[in-house]
Structure formats: C-alpha cells, structure tokens
N, C-alpha and C. Protein backbone atom coordinates (compact mmCIF):
# COMPACT_ATOMS: atom_id res chain seq x y z
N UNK A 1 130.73 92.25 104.88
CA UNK A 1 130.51 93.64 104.58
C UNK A 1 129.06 93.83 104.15
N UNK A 2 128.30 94.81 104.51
CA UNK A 2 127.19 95.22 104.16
C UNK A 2 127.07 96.05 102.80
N UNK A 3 126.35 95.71 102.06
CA UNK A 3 126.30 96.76 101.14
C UNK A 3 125.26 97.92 101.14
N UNK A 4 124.80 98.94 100.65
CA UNK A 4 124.03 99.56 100.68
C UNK A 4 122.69 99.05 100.31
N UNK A 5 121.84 99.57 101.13
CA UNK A 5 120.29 99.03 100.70
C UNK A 5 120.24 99.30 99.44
N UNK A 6 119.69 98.47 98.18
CA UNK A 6 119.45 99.01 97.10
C UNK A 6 120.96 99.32 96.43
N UNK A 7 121.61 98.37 96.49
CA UNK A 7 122.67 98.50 95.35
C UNK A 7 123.10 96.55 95.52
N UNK A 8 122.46 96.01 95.50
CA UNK A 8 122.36 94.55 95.25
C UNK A 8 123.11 94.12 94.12
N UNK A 9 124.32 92.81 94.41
CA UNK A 9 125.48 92.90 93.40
C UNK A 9 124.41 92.39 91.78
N UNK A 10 123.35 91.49 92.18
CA UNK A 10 122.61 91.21 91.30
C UNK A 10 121.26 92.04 91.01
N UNK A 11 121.30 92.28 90.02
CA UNK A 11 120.00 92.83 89.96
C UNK A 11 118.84 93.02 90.63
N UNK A 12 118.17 91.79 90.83
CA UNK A 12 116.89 91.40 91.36
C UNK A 12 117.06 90.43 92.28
N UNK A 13 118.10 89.85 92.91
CA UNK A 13 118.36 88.61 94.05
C UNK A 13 117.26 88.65 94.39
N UNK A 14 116.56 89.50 95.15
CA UNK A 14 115.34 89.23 96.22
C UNK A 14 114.34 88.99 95.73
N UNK A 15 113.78 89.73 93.69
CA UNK A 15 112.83 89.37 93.35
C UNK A 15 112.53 87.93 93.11
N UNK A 16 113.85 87.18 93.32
CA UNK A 16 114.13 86.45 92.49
C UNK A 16 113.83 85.16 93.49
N UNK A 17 114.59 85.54 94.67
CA UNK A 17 113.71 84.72 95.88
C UNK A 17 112.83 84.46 96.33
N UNK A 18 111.99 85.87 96.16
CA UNK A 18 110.45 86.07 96.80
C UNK A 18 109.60 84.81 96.02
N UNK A 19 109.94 85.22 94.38
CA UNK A 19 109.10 83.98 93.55
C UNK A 19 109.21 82.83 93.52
N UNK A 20 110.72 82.62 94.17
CA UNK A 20 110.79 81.26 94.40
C UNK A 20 110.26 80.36 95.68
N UNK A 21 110.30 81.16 96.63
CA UNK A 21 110.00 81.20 98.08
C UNK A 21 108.42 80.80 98.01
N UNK A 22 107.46 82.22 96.91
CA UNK A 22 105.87 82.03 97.03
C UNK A 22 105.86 80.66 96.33
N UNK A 23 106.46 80.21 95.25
CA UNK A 23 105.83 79.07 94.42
C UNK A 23 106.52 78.20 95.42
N UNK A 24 107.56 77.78 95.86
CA UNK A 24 107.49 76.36 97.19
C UNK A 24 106.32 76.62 97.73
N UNK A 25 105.89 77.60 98.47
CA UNK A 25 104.85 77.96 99.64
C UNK A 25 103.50 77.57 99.36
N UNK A 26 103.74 77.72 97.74
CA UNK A 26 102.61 78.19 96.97
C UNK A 26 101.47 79.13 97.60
N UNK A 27 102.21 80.51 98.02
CA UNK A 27 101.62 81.44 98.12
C UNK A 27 101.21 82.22 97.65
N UNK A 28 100.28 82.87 97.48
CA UNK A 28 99.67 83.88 96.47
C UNK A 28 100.59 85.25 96.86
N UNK A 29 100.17 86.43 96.41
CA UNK A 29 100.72 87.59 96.69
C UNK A 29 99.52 87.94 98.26
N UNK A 30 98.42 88.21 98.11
CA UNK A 30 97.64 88.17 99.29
C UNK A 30 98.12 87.65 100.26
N UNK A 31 98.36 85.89 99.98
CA UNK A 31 98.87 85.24 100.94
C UNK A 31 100.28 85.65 101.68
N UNK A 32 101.04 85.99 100.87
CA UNK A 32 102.06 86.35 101.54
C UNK A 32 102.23 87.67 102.06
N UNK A 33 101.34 88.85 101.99
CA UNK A 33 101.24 90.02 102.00
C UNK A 33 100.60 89.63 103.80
N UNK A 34 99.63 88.70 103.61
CA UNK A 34 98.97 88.81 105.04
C UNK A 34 100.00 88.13 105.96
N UNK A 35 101.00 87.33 105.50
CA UNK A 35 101.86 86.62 106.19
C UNK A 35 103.04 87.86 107.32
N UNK A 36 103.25 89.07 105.89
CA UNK A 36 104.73 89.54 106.17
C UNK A 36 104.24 91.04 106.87
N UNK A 37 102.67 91.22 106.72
CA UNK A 37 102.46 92.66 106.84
C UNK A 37 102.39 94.30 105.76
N UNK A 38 103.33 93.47 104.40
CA UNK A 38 103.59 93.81 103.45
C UNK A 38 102.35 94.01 102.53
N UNK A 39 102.23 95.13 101.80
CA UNK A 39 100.95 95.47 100.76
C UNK A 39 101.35 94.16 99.78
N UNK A 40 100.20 93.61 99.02
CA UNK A 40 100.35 92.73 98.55
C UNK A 40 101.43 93.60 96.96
N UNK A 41 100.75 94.65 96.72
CA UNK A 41 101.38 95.90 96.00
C UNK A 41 102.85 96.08 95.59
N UNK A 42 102.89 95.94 96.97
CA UNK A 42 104.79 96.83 97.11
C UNK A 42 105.54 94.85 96.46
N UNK A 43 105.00 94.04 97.31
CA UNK A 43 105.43 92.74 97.30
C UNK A 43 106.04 92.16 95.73
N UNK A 44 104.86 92.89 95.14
CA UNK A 44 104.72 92.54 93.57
C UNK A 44 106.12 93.36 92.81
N UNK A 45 106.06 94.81 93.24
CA UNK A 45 107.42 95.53 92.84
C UNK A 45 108.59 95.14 93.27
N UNK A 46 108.62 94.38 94.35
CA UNK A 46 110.06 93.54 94.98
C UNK A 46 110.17 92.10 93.86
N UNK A 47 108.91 91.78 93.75
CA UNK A 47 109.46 90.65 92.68
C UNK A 47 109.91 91.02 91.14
N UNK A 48 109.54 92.18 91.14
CA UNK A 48 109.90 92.74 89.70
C UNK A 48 110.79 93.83 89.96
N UNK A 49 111.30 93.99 90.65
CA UNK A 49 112.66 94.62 90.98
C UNK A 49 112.62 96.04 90.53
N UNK A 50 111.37 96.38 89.91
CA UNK A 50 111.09 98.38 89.80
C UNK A 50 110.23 98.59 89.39
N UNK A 51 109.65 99.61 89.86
CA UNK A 51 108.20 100.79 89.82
C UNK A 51 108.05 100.47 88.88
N UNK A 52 106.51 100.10 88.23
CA UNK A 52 106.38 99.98 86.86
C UNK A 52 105.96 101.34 86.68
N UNK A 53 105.39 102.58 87.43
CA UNK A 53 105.40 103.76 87.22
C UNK A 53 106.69 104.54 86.51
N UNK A 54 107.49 104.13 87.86
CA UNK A 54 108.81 105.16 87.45
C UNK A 54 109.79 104.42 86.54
N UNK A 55 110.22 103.48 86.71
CA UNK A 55 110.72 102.73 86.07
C UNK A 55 112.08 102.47 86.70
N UNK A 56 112.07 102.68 88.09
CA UNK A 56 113.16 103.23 89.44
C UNK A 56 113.30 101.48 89.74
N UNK A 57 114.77 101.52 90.15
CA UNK A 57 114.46 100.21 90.86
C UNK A 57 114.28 100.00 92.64
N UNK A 58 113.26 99.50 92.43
CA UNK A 58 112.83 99.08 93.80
C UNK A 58 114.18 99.12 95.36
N UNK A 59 114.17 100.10 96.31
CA UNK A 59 115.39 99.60 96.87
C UNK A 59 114.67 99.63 98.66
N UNK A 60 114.10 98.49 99.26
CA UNK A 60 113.24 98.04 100.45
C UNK A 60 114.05 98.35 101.44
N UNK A 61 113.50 98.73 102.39
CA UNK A 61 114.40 99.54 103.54
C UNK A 61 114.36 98.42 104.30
N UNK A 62 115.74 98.63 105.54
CA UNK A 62 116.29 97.53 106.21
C UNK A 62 114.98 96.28 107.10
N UNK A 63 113.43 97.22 107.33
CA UNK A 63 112.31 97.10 108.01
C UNK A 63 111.76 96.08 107.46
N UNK A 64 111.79 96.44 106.07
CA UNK A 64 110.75 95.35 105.53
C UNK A 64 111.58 94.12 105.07
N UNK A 65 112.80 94.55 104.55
CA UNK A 65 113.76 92.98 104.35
C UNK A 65 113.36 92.34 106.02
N UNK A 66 113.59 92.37 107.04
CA UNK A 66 113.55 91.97 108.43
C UNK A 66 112.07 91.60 108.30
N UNK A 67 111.17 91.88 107.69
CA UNK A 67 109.66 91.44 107.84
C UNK A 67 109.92 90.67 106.79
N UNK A 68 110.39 90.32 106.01
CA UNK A 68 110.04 89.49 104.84
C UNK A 68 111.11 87.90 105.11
N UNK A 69 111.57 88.42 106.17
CA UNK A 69 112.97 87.50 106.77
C UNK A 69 112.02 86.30 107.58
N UNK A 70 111.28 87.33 108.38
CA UNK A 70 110.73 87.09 109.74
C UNK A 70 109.29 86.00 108.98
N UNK A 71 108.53 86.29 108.02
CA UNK A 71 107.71 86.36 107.53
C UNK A 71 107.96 84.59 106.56
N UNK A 72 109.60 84.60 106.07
CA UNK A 72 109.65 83.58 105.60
C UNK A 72 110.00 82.56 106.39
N UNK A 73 109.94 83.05 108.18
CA UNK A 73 111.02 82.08 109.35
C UNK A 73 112.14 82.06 108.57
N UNK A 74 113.16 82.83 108.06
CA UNK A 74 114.64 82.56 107.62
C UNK A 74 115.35 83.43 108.39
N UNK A 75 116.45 82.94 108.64
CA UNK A 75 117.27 83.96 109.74
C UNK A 75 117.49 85.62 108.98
N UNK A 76 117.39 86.48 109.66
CA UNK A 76 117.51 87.59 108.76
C UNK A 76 119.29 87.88 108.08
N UNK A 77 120.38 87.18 108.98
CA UNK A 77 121.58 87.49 108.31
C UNK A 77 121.73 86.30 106.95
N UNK A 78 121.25 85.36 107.60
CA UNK A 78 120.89 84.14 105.85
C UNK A 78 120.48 85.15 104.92
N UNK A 79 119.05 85.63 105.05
CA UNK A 79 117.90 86.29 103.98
C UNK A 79 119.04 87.30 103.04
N UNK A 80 119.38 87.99 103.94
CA UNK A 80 120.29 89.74 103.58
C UNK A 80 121.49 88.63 102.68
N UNK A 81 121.77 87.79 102.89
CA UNK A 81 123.36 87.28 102.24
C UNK A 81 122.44 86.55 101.21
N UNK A 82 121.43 85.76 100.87
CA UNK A 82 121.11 85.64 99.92
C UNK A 82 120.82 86.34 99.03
N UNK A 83 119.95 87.38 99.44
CA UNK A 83 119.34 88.73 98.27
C UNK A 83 120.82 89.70 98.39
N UNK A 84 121.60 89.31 98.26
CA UNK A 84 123.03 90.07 98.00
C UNK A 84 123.21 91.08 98.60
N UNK A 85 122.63 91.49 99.72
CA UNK A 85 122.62 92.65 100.61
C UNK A 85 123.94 92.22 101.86
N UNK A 86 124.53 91.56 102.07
CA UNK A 86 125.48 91.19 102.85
C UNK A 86 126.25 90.05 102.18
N UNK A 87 127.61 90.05 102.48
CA UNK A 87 128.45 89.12 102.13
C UNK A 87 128.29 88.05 103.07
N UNK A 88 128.78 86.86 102.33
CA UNK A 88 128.59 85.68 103.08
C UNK A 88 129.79 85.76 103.80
C-alpha cells in the first residue's frame, strides 16, 4: 500500500537516510545536490524533516524521491519502502 506523500509512518525516515547515505558516501550537501539535481537547500530540509522558516514538515513530491532514488542508484520501490512511503 502506498501511503500519502508526506504522511511517513516515521517522522523523518528519509531525513534519516539521506544522512546516513551522505556520511557512507561521504558526501557533502553540494556533493550530493550535484549528484541528484536537487538544491543543495531543499536537501538540507529533507534531512531535517521541516522548514526551518515555517516550521511545516517537509513533504517531497513523488519527482524528487525518484531523483534522490536514481541519484543514490537504489531501486526506487526499495528507496519509497525504506523512507516509509510504501509498505514492504
């Protein structure tokens, strides 16, 4: 089952990957920003899971999970079932 973009059973799954993902890679935010296409910006609010403006939580449309999939070579139905966006 799919869940809705942005209602992730865990909080931050994806922020939570991204940082784990850059420190194996040992990628910077740049680095991985030039990797995925992604502002190095927005990248930073996915690892911290909300706007430090609004204080909203971050919810990445189906486009950029698929670039950040593509970006880590991980299959995109793996990526989505890890960051809790699909059931395993």
């Amino acid at each position: 089952m799919i869940r809705e973009l942005g209602k992730s059973s865990d909080s931050n799954k994806l922020g939570a990957l991204l940082k784990r993902v850059a420190n194996e890679r040992q990628f910077s935010l740049r680095d991985f920003a030039k990797v995925s296409g992604i502002s190095h910006a927005y990248i930073n609010k996915l690892m911290a899971g909300v706007d430090p403006r609004s204080k909203k939580r971050i919810s990445p449309s189906i486009g950029v999970l698929f670039k950040i999939a593509d970006a880590l070579e991980m299959p995109r139905i793996e990526f989505l079932q890890q960051c809790g966006y699909l059931d395993k």
